[in-house]
C-alpha atoms as a PDB file:
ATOM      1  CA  UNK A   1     -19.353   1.190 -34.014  1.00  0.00           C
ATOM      2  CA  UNK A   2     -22.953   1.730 -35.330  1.00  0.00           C
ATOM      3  CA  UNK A   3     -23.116   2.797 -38.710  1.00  0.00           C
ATOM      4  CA  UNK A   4     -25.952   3.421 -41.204  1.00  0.00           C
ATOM      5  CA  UNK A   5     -24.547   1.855 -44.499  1.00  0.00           C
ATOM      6  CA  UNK A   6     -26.441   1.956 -47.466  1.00  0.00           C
ATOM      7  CA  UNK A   7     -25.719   1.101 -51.412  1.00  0.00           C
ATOM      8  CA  UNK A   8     -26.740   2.714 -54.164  1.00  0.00           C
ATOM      9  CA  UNK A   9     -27.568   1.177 -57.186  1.00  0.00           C
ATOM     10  CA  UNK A  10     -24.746   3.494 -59.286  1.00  0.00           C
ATOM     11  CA  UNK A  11     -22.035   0.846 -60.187  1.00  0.00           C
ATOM     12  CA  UNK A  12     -19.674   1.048 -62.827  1.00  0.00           C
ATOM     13  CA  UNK A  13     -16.905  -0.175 -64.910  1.00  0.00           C
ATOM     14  CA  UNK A  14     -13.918   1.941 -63.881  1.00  0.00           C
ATOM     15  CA  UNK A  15     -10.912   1.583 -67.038  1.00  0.00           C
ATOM     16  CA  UNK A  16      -8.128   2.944 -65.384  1.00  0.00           C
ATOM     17  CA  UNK A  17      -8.622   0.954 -62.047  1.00  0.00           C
ATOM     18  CA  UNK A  18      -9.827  -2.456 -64.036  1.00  0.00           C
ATOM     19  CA  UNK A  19     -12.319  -2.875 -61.378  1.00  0.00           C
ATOM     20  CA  UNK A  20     -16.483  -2.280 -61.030  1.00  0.00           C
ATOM     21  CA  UNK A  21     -16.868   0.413 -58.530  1.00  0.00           C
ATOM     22  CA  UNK A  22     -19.945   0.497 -56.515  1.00  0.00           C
ATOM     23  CA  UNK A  23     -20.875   3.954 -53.889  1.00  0.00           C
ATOM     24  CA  UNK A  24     -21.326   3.438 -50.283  1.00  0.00           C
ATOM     25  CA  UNK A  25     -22.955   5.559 -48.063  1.00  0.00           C
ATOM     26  CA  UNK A  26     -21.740   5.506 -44.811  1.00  0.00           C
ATOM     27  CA  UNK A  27     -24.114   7.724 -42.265  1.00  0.00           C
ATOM     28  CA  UNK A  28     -24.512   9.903 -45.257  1.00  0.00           C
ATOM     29  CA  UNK A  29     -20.708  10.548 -46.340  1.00  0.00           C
ATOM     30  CA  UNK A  30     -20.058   8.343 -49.729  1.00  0.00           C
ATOM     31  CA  UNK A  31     -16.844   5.819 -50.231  1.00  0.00           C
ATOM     32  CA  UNK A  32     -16.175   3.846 -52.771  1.00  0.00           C
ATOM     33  CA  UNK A  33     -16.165   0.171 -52.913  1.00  0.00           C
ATOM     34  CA  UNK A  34     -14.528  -1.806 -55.728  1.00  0.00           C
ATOM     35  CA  UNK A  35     -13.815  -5.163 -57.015  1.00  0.00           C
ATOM     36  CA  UNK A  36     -11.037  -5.352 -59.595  1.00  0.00           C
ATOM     37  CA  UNK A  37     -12.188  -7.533 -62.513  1.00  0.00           C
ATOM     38  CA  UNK A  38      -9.793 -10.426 -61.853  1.00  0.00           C
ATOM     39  CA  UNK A  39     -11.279 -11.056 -58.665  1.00  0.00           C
ATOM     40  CA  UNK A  40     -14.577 -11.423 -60.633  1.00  0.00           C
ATOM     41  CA  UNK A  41     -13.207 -14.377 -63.283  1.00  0.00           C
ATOM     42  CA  UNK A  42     -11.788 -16.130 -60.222  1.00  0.00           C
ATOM     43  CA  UNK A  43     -14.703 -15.804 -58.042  1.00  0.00           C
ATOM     44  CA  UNK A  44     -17.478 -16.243 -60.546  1.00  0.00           C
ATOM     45  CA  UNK A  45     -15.462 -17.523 -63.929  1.00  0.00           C
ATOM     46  CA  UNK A  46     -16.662 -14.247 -65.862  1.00  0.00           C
ATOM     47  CA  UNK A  47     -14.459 -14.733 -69.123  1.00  0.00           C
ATOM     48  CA  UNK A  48     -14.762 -11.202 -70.695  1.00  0.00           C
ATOM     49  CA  UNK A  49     -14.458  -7.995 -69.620  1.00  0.00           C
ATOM     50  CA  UNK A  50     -17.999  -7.100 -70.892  1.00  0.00           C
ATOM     51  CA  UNK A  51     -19.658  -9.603 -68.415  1.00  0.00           C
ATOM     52  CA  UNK A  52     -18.237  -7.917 -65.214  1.00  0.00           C
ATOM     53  CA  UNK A  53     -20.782  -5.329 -64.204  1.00  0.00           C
ATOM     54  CA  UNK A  54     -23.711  -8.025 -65.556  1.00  0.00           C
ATOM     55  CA  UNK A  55     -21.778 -10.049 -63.100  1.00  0.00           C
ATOM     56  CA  UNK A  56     -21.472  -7.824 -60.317  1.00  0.00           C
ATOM     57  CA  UNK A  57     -25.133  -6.873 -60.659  1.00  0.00           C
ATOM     58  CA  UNK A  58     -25.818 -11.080 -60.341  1.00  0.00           C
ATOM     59  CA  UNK A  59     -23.921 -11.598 -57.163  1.00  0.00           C
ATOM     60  CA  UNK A  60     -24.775  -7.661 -55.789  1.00  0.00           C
ATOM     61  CA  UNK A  61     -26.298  -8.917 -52.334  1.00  0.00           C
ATOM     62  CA  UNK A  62     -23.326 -11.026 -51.316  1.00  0.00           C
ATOM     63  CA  UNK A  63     -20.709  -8.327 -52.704  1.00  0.00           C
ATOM     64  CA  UNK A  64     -22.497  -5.490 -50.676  1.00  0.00           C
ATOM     65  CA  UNK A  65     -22.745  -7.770 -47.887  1.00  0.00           C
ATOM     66  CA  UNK A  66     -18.605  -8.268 -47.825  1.00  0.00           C
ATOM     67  CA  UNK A  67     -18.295  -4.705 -48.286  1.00  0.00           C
ATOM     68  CA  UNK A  68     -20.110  -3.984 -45.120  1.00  0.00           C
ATOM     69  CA  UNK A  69     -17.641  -5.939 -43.161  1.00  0.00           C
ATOM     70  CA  UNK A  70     -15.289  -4.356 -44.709  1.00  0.00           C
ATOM     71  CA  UNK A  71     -16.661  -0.687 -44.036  1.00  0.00           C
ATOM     72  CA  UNK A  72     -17.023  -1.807 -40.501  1.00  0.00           C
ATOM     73  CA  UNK A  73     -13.849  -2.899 -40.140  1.00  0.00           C
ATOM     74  CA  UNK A  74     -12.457   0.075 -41.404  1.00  0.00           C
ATOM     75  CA  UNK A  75     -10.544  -1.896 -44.510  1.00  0.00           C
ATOM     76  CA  UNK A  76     -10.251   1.014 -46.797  1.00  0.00           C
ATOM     77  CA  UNK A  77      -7.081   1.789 -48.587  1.00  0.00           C
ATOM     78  CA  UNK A  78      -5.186   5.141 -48.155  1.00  0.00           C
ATOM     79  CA  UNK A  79      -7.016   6.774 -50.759  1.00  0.00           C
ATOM     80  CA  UNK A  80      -9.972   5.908 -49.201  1.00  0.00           C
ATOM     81  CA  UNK A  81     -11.223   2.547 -51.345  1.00  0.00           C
ATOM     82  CA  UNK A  82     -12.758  -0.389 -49.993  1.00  0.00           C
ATOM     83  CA  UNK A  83     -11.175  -3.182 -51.695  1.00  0.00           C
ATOM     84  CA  UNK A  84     -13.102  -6.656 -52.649  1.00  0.00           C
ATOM     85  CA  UNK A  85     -10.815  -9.575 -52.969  1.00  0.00           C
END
């Protein structure tokens, strides 16, 4: 599978998910990646909640990176989420 993925730089803090989503465009049609903000203390030892995106922006390569895989792996959830762990 050859696929075009690109990221824009529109990540954000999503409440009700407790998780920093990030877009993905996948030969043009948008999902959504996310990482849920525990994953980001355990990975990176971010302490409060208002360090995550700061955090997310600091490690953005690697996380898009992962998320690739992911997307070409076809690892999204059944509402259509690409999950970080």
């Amino acid at each position: 599978m050859n696929q075009a993925i690109q990221f824009p730089d529109r990540e954000k803090w999503d409440t009700s998910m407790q998780a920093v989503c990030f877009p993905a465009l996948v030969n043009g049609m948008q999902m959504i990646c996310a990482i849920k903000g525990d994953a980001l203390k355990q990975r990176f030892g971010v302490e409060t909640p208002e360090l995550f995106l700061a955090t997310f922006r600091d490690y953005r390569w690697d996380l898009e990176e992962e998320a690739e895989q992911l997307i070409r792996q076809q690892k999204e959830d059944d509402q259509g989420i690409v999950w970080l762990s």
